[in-house]
N, C-alpha and C. Protein backbone atom coordinates (compact mmCIF):
# COMPACT_ATOMS: atom_id res chain seq x y z
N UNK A 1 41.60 14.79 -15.03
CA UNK A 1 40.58 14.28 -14.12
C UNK A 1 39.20 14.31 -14.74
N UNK A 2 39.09 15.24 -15.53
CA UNK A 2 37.22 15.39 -16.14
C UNK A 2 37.20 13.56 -17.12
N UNK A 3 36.12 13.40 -16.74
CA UNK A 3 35.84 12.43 -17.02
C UNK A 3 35.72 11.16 -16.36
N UNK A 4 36.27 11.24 -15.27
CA UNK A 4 36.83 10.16 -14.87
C UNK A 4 36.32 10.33 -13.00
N UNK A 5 35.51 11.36 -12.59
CA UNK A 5 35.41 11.62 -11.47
C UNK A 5 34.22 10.83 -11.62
N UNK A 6 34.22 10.07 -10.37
CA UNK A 6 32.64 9.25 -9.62
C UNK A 6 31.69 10.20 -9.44
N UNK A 7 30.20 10.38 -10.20
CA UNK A 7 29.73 11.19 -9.46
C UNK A 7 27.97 10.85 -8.76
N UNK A 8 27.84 9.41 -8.93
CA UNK A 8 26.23 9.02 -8.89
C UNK A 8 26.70 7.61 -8.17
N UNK A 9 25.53 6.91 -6.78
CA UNK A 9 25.65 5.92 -6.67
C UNK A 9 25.78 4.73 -7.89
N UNK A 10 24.91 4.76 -8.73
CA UNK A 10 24.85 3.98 -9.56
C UNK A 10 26.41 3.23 -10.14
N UNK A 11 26.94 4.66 -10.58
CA UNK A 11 29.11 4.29 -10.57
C UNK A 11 29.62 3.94 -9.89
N UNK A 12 28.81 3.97 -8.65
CA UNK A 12 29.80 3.09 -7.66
C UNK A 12 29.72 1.98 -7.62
N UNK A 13 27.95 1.50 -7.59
CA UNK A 13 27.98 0.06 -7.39
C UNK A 13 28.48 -0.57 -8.73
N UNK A 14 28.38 0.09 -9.75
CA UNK A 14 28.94 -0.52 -11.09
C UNK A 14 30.46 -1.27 -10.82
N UNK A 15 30.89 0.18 -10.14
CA UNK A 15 32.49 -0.73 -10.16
C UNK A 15 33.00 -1.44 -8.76
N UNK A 16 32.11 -1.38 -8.14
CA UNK A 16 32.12 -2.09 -6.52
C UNK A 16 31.69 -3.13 -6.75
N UNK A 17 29.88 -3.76 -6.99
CA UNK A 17 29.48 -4.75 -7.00
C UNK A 17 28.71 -5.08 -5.48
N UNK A 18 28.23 -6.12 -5.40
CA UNK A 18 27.39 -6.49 -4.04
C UNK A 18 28.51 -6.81 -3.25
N UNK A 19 27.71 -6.29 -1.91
CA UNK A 19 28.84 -6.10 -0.59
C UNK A 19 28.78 -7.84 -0.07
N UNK A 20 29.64 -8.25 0.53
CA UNK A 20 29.44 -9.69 0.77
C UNK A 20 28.20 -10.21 2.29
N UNK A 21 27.76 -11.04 2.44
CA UNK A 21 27.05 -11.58 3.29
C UNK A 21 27.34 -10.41 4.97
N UNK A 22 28.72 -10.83 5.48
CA UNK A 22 29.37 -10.31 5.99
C UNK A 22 29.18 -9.47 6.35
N UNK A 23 29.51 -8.91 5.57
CA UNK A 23 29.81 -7.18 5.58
C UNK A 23 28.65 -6.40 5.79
N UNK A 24 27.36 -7.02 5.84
CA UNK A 24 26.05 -6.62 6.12
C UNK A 24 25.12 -7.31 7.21
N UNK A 25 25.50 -8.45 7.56
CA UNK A 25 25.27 -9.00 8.90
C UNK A 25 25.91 -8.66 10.07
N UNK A 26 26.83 -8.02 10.15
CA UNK A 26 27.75 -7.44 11.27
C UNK A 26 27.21 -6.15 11.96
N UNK A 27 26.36 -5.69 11.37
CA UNK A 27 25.54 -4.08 11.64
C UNK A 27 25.11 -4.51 12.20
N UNK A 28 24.49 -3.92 13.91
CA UNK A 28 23.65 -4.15 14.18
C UNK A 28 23.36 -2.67 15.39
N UNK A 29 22.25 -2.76 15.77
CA UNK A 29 21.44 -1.56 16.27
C UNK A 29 22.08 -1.25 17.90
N UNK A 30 22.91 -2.18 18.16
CA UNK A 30 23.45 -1.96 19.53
C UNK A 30 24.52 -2.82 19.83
N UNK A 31 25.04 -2.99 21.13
CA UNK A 31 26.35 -3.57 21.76
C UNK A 31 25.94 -5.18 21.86
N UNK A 32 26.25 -5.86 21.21
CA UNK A 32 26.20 -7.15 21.48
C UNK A 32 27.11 -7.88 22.26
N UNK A 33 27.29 -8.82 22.81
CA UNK A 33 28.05 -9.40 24.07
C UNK A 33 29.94 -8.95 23.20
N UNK A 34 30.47 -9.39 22.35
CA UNK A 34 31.47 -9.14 21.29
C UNK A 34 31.85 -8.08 21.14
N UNK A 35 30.74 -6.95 20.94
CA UNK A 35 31.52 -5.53 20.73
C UNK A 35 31.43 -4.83 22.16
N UNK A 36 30.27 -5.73 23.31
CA UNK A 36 30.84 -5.06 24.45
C UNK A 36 32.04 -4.65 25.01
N UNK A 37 32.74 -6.38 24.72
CA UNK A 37 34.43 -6.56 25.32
C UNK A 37 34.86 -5.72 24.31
N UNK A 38 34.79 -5.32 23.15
CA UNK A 38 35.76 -4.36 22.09
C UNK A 38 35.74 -3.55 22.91
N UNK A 39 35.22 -2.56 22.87
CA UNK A 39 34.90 -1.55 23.99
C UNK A 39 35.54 -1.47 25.21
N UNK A 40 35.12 -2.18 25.80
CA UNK A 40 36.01 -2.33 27.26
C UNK A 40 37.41 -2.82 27.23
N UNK A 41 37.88 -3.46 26.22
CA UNK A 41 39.28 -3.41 25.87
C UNK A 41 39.84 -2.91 25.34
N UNK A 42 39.18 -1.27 24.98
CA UNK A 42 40.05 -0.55 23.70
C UNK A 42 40.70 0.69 24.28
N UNK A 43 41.88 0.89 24.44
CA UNK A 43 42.33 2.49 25.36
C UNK A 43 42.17 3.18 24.12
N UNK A 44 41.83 3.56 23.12
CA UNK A 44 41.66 4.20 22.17
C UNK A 44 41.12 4.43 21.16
N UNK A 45 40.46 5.69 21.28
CA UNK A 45 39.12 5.62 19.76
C UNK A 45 39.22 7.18 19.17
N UNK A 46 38.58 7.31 17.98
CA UNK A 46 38.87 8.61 17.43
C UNK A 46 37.41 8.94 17.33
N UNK A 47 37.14 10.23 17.38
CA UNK A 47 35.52 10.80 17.62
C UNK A 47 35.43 12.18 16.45
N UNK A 48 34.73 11.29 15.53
CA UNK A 48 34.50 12.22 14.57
C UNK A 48 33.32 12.87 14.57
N UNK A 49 32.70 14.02 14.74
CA UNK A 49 32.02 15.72 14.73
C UNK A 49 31.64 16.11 13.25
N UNK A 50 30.66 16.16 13.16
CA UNK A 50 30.24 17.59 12.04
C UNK A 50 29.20 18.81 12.40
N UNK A 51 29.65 19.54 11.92
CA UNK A 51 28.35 20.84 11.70
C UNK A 51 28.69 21.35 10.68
N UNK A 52 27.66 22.26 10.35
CA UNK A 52 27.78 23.20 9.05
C UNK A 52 29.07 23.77 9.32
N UNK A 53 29.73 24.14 10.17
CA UNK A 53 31.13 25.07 10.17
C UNK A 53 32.10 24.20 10.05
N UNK A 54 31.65 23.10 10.38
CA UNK A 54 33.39 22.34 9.60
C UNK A 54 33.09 20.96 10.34
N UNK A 55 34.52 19.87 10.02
CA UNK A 55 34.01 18.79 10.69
C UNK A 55 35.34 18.84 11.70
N UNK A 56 35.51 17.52 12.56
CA UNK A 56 36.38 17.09 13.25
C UNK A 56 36.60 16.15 13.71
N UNK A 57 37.79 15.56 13.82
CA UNK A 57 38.32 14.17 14.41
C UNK A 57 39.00 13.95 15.45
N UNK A 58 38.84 13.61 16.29
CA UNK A 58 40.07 13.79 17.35
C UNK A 58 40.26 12.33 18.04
N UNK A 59 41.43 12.43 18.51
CA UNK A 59 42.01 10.53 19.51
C UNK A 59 41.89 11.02 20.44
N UNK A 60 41.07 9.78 21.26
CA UNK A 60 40.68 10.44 22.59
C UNK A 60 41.31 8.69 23.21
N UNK A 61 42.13 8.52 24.31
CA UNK A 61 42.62 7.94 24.34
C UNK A 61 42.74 8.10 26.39
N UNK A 62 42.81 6.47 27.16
CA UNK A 62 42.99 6.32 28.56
C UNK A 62 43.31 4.70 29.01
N UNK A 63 43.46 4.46 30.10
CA UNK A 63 43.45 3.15 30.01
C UNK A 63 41.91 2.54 29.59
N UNK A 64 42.03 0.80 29.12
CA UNK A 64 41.09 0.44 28.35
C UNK A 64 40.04 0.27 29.67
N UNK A 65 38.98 0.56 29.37
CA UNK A 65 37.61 0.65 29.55
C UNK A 65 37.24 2.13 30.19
N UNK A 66 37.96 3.04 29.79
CA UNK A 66 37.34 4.23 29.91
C UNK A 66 35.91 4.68 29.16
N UNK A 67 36.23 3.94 28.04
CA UNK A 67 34.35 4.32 27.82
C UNK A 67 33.66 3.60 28.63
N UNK A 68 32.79 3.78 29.23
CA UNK A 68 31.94 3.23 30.11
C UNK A 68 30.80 2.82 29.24
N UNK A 69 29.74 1.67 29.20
CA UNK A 69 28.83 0.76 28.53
C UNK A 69 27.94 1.02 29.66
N UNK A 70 27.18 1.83 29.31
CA UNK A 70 26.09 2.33 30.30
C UNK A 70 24.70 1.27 30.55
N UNK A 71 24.76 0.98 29.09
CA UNK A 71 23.81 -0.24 28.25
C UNK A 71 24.22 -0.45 26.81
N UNK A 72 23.76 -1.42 26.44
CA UNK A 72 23.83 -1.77 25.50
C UNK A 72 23.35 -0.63 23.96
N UNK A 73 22.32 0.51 24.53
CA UNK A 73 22.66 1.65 23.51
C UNK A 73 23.26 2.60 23.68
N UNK A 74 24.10 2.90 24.84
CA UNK A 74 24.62 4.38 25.78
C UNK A 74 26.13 3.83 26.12
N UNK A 75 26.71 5.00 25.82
CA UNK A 75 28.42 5.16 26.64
C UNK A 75 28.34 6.04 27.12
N UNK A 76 29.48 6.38 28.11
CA UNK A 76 29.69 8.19 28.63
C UNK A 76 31.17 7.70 28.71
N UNK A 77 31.75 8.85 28.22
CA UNK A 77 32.92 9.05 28.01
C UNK A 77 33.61 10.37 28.29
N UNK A 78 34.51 10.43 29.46
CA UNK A 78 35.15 11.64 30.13
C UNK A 78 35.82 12.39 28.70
N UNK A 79 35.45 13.50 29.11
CA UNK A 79 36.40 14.43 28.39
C UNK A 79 37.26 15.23 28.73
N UNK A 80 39.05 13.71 28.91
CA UNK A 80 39.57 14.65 29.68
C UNK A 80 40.57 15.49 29.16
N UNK A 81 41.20 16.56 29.97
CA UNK A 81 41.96 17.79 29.54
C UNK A 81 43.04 17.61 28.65
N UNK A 82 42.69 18.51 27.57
CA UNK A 82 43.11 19.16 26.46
C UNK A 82 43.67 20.31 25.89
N UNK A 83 43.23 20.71 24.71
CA UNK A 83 43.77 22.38 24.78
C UNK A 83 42.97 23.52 24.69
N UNK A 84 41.35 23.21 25.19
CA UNK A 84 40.39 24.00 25.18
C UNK A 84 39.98 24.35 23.79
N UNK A 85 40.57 23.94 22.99
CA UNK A 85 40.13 24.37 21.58
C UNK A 85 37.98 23.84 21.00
N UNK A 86 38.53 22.68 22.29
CA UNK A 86 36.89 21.73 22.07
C UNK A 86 35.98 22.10 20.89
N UNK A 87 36.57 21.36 19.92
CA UNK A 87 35.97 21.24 18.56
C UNK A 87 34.92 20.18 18.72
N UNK A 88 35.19 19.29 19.30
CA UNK A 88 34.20 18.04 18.82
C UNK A 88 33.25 18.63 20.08
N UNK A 89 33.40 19.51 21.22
CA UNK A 89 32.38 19.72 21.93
C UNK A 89 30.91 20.69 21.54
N UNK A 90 32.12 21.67 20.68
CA UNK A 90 31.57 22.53 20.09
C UNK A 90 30.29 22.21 18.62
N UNK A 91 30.48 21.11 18.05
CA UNK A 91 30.04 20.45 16.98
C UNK A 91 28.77 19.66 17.87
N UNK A 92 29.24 18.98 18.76
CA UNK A 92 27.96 18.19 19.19
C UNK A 92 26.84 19.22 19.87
N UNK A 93 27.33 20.45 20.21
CA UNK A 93 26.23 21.25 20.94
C UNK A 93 25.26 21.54 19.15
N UNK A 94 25.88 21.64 18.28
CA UNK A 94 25.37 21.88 16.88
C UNK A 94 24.49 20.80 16.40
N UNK A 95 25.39 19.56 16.57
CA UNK A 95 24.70 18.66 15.41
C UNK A 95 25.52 17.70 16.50
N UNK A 96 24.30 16.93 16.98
CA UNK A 96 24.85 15.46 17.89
C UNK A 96 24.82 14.33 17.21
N UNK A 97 25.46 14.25 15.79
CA UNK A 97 25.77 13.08 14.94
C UNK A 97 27.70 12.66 15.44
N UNK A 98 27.56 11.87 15.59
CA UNK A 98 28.90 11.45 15.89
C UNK A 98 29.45 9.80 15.57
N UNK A 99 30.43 10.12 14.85
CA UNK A 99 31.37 8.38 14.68
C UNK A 99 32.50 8.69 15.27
N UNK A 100 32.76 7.04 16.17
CA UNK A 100 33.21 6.45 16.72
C UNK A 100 34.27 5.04 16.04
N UNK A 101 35.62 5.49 16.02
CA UNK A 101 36.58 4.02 15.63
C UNK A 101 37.75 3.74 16.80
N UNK A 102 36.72 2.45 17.51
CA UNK A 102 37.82 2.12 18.44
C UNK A 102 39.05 0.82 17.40
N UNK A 103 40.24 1.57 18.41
CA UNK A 103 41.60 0.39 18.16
C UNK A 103 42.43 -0.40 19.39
N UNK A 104 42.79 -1.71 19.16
CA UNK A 104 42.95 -1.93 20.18
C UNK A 104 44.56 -2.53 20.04
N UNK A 105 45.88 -2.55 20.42
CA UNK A 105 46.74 -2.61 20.23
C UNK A 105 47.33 -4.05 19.55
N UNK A 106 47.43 -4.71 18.46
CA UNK A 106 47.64 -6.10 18.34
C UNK A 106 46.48 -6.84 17.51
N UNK A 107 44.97 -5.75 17.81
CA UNK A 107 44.12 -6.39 17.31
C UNK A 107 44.18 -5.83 15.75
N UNK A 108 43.54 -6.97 14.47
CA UNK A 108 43.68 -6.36 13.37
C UNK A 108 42.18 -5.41 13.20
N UNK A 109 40.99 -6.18 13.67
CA UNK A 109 39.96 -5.28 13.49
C UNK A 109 39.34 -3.80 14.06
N UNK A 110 38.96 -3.20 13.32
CA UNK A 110 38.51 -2.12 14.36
C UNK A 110 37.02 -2.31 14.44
N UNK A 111 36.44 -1.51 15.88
CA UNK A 111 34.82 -1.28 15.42
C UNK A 111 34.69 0.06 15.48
N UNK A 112 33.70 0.22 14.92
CA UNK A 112 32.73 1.76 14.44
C UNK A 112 31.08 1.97 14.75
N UNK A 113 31.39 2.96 15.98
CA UNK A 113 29.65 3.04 16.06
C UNK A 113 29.72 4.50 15.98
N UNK A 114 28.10 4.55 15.33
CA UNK A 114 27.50 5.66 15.32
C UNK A 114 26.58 5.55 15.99
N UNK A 115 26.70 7.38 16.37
CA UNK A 115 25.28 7.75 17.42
C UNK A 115 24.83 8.73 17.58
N UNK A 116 24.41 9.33 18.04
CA UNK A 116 24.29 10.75 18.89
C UNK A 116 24.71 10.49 20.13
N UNK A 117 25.48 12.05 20.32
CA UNK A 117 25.83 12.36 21.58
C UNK A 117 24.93 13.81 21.99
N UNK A 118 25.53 13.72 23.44
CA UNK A 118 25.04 15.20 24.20
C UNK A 118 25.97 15.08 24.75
N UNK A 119 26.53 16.44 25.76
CA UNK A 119 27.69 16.70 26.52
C UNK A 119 26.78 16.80 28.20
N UNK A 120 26.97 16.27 29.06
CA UNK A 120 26.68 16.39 30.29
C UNK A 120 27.69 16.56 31.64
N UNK A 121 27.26 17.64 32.34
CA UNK A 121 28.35 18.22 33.76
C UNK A 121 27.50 17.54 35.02
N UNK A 122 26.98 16.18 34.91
CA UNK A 122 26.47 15.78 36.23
C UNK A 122 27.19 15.77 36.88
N UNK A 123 27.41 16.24 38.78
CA UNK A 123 28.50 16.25 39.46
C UNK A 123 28.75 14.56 39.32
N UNK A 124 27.53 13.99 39.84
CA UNK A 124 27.96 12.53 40.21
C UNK A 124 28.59 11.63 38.85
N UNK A 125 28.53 12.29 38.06
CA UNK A 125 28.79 11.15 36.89
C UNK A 125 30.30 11.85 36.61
N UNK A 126 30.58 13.20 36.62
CA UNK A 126 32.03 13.84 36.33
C UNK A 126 32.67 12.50 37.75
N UNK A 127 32.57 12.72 38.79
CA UNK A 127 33.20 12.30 39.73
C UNK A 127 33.30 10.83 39.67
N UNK A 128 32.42 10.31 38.96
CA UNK A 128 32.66 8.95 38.91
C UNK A 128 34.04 7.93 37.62
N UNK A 129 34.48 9.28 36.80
CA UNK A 129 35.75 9.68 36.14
C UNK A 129 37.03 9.85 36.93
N UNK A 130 37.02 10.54 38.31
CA UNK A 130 38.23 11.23 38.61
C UNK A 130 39.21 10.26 38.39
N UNK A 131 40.55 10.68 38.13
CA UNK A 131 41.60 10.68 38.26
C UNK A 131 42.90 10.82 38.70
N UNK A 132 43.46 10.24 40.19
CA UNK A 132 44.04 11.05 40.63
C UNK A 132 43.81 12.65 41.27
N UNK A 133 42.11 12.81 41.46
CA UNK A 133 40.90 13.52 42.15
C UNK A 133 40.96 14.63 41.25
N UNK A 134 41.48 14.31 39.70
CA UNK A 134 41.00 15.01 38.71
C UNK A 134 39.91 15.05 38.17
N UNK A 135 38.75 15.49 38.00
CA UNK A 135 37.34 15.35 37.02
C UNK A 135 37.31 16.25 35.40
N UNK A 136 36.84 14.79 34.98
CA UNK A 136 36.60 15.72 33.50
C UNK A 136 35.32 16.81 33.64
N UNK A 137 36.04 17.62 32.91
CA UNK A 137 35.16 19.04 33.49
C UNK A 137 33.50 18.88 32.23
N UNK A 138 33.06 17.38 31.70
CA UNK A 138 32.28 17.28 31.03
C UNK A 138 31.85 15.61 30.62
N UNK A 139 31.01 15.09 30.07
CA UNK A 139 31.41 13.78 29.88
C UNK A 139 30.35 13.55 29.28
N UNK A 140 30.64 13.08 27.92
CA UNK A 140 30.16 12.52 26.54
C UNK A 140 28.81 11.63 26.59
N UNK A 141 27.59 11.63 26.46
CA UNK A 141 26.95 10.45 26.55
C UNK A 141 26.49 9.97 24.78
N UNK A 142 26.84 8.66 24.84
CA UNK A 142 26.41 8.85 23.42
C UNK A 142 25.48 7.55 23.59
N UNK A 143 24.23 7.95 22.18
CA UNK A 143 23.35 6.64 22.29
C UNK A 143 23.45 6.41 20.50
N UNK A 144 23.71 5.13 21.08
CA UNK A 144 24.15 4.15 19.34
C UNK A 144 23.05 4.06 18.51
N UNK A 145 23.15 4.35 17.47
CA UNK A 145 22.29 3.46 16.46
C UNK A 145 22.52 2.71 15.65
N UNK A 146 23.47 2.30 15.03
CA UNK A 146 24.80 1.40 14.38
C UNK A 146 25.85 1.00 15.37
N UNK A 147 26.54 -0.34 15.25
CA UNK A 147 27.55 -0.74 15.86
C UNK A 147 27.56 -2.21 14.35
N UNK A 148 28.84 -2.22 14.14
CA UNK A 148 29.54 -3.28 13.12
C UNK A 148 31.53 -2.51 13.14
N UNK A 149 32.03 -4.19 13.15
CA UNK A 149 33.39 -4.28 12.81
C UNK A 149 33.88 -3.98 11.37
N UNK A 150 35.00 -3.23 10.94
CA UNK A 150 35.99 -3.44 10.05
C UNK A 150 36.66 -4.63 10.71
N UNK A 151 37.06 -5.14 9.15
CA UNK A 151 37.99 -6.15 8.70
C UNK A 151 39.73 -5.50 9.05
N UNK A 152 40.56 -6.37 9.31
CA UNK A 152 41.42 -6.27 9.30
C UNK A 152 42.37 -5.77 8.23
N UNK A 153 42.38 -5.75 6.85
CA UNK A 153 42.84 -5.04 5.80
C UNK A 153 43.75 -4.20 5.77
N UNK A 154 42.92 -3.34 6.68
CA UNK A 154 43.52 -1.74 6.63
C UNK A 154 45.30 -2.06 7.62
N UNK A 155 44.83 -2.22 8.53
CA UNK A 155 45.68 -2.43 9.70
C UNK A 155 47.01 -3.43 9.15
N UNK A 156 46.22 -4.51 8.41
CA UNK A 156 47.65 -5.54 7.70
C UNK A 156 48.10 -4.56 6.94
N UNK A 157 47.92 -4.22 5.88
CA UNK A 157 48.35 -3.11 5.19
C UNK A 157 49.43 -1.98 5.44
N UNK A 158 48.46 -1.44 6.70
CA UNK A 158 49.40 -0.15 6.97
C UNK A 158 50.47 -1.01 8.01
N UNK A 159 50.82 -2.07 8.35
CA UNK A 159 51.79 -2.62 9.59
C UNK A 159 51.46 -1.59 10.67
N UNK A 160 50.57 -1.48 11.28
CA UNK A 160 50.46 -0.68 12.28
C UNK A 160 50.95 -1.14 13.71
N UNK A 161 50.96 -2.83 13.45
CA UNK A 161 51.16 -3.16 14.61
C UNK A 161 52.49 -4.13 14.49
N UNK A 162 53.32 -3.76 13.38
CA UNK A 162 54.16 -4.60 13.19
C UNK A 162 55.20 -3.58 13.22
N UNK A 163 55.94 -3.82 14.66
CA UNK A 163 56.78 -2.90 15.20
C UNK A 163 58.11 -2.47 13.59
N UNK A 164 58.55 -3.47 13.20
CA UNK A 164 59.84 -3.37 12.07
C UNK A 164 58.91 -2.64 10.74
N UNK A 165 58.11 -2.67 10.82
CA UNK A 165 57.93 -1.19 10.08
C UNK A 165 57.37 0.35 9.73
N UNK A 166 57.60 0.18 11.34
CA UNK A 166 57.32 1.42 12.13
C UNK A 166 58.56 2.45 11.34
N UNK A 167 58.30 3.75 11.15
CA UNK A 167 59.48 4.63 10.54
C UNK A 167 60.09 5.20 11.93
N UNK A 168 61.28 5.49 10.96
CA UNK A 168 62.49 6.00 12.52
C UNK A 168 61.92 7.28 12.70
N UNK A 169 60.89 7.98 14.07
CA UNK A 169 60.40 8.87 14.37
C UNK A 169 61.52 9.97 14.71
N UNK A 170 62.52 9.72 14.79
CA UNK A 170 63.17 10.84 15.31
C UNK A 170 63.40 11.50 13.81
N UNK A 171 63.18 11.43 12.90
CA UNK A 171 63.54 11.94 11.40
C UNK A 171 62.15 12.80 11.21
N UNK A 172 60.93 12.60 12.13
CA UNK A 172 60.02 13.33 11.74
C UNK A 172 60.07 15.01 12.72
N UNK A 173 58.72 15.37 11.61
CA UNK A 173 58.32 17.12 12.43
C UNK A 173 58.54 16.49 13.96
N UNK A 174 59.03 17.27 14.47
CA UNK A 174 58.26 17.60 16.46
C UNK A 174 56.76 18.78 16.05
N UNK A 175 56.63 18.35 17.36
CA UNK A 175 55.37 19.17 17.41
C UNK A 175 55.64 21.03 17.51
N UNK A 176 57.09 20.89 18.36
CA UNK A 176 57.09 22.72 17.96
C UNK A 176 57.77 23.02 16.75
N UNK A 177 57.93 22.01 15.62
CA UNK A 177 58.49 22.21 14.44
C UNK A 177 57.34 22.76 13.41
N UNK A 178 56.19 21.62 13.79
CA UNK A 178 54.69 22.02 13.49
C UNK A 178 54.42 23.63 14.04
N UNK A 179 54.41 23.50 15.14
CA UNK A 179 53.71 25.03 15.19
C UNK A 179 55.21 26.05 14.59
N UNK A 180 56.62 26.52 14.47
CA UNK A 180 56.81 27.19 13.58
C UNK A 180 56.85 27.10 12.21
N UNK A 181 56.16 26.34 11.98
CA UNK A 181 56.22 26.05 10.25
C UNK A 181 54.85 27.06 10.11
N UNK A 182 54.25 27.34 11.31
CA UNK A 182 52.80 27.99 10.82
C UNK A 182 53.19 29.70 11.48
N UNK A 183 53.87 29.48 12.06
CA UNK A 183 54.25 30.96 13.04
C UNK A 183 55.46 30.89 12.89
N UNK A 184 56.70 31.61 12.05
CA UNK A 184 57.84 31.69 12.01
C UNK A 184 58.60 32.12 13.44
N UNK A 185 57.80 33.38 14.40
CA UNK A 185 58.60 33.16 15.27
C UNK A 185 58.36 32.78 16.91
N UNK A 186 57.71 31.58 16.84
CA UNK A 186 57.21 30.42 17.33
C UNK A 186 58.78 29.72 18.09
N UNK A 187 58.82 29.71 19.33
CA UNK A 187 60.09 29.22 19.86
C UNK A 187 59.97 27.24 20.22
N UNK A 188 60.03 26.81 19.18
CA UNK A 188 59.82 25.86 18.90
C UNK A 188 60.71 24.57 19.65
N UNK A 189 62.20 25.41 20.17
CA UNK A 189 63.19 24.69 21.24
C UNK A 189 61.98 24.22 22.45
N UNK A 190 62.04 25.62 22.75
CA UNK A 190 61.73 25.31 24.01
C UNK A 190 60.31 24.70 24.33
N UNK A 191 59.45 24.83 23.68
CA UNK A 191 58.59 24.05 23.57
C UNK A 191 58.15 22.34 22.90
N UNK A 192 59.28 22.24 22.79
CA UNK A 192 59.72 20.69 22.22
C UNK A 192 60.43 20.41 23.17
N UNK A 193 61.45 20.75 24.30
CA UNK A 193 62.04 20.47 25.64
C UNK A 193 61.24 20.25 26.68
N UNK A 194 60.27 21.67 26.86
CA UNK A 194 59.44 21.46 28.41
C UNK A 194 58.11 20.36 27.85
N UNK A 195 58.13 19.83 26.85
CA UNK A 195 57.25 19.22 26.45
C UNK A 195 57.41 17.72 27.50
N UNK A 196 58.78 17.36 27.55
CA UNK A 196 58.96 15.94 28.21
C UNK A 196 58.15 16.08 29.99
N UNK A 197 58.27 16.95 30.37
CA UNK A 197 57.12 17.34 31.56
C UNK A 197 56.47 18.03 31.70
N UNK A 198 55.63 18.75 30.57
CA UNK A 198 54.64 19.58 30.67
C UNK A 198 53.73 18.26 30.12
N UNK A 199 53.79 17.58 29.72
CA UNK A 199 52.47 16.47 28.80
C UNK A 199 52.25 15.21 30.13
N UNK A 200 52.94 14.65 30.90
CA UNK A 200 53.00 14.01 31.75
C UNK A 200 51.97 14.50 32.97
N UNK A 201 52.53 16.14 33.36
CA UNK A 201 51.72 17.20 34.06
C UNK A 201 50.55 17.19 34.03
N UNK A 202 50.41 17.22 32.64
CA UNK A 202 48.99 18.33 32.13
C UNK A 202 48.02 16.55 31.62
N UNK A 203 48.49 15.57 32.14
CA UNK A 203 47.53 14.84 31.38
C UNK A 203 45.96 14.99 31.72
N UNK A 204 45.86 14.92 33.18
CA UNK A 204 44.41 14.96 33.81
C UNK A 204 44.22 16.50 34.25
């Protein structure tokens, strides 16, 4: 590897080159009519966190238009129940830098905004979440300063949405296979069984 590691912009653009027209007109400082509907049609986005103690990613996922488009620079987004571990909650009380990649099932592009967030417990705004007269016990506000699409690439690539080459999942880890691979005596049956109605349960 010595020798050969990237270590200065300059190496990059050497072997990259100028980004196309495109790819730099698509940025822009807020929600335009286009990435509104992304948004409101996406049941799923991943919310990436940093602080000095580490970073984090997580899929935060509901039916589509759970992020709410407050305006064109603001979302609020329920944060609903999980496993209390709240990493990405914990990070934004630190450092309210946060990216955003919504996906939408079929579609090849994704979008990506960045922003800052804050975490807010307004009664009226938790309640305007419920679920089945569940409330997220918190709810995300984030204000954009970037919004631009990825290209489709990635997505052709990986067949994400091309069911025949999806892998046969039953050949993979379960999730209580995961946790005894880390805790040998981790009862991994039974928590891969009550899983088919404990996750249904516990969604809201």
């Amino acid at each position: 590897m010595t020798g050969h590691v990237v270590t200065t912009e300059a190496e990059l653009d050497a072997l990259y080159g100028t980004p196309v027209e495109a790819s730099l007109i698509k940025e822009v400082p807020g929600l335009t009519a286009p990435y509104r509907a992304f948004v409101e049609a996406a049941p799923f986005f991943a919310l990436a966190t940093v602080a000095a103690e580490g970073l984090d990613c997580s899929p935060r996922g509901d039916p589509a238009g759970f992020v709410r488009v407050l305006d064109d620079r603001t979302l609020a987004i329920p944060d609903r129940r999980g496993n209390n571990r709240i990493d990405s909650l914990r990070n934004i009380i630190r450092d309210p830098r946060v990216a955003l990649m919504f996906l939408i099932p079929g579609k090849g592009e994704a979008l990506r905004i960045n922003g800052r967030a804050c975490i807010s417990t307004d009664p009226a705004l938790c309640e305007s979440f419920a679920v089945d007269g569940h409330l997220p016990r918190t709810v995300i506000l984030v204000a954009i300063d970037t919004v631009y699409f990825q290209c489709a690439r990635a997505l052709i690539r990986s067949g994400l949405w091309t069911p025949e080459t999806w892998p046969v999942t039953e050949t993979l880890p379960t999730a209580g296979q995961m946790l005894k691979a880390a805790r040998q005596d981790f009862d991994a049956a039974s928590y891969d069984s009550e899983a088919v109605t404990r996750l249904p349960r516990t969604l809201y």
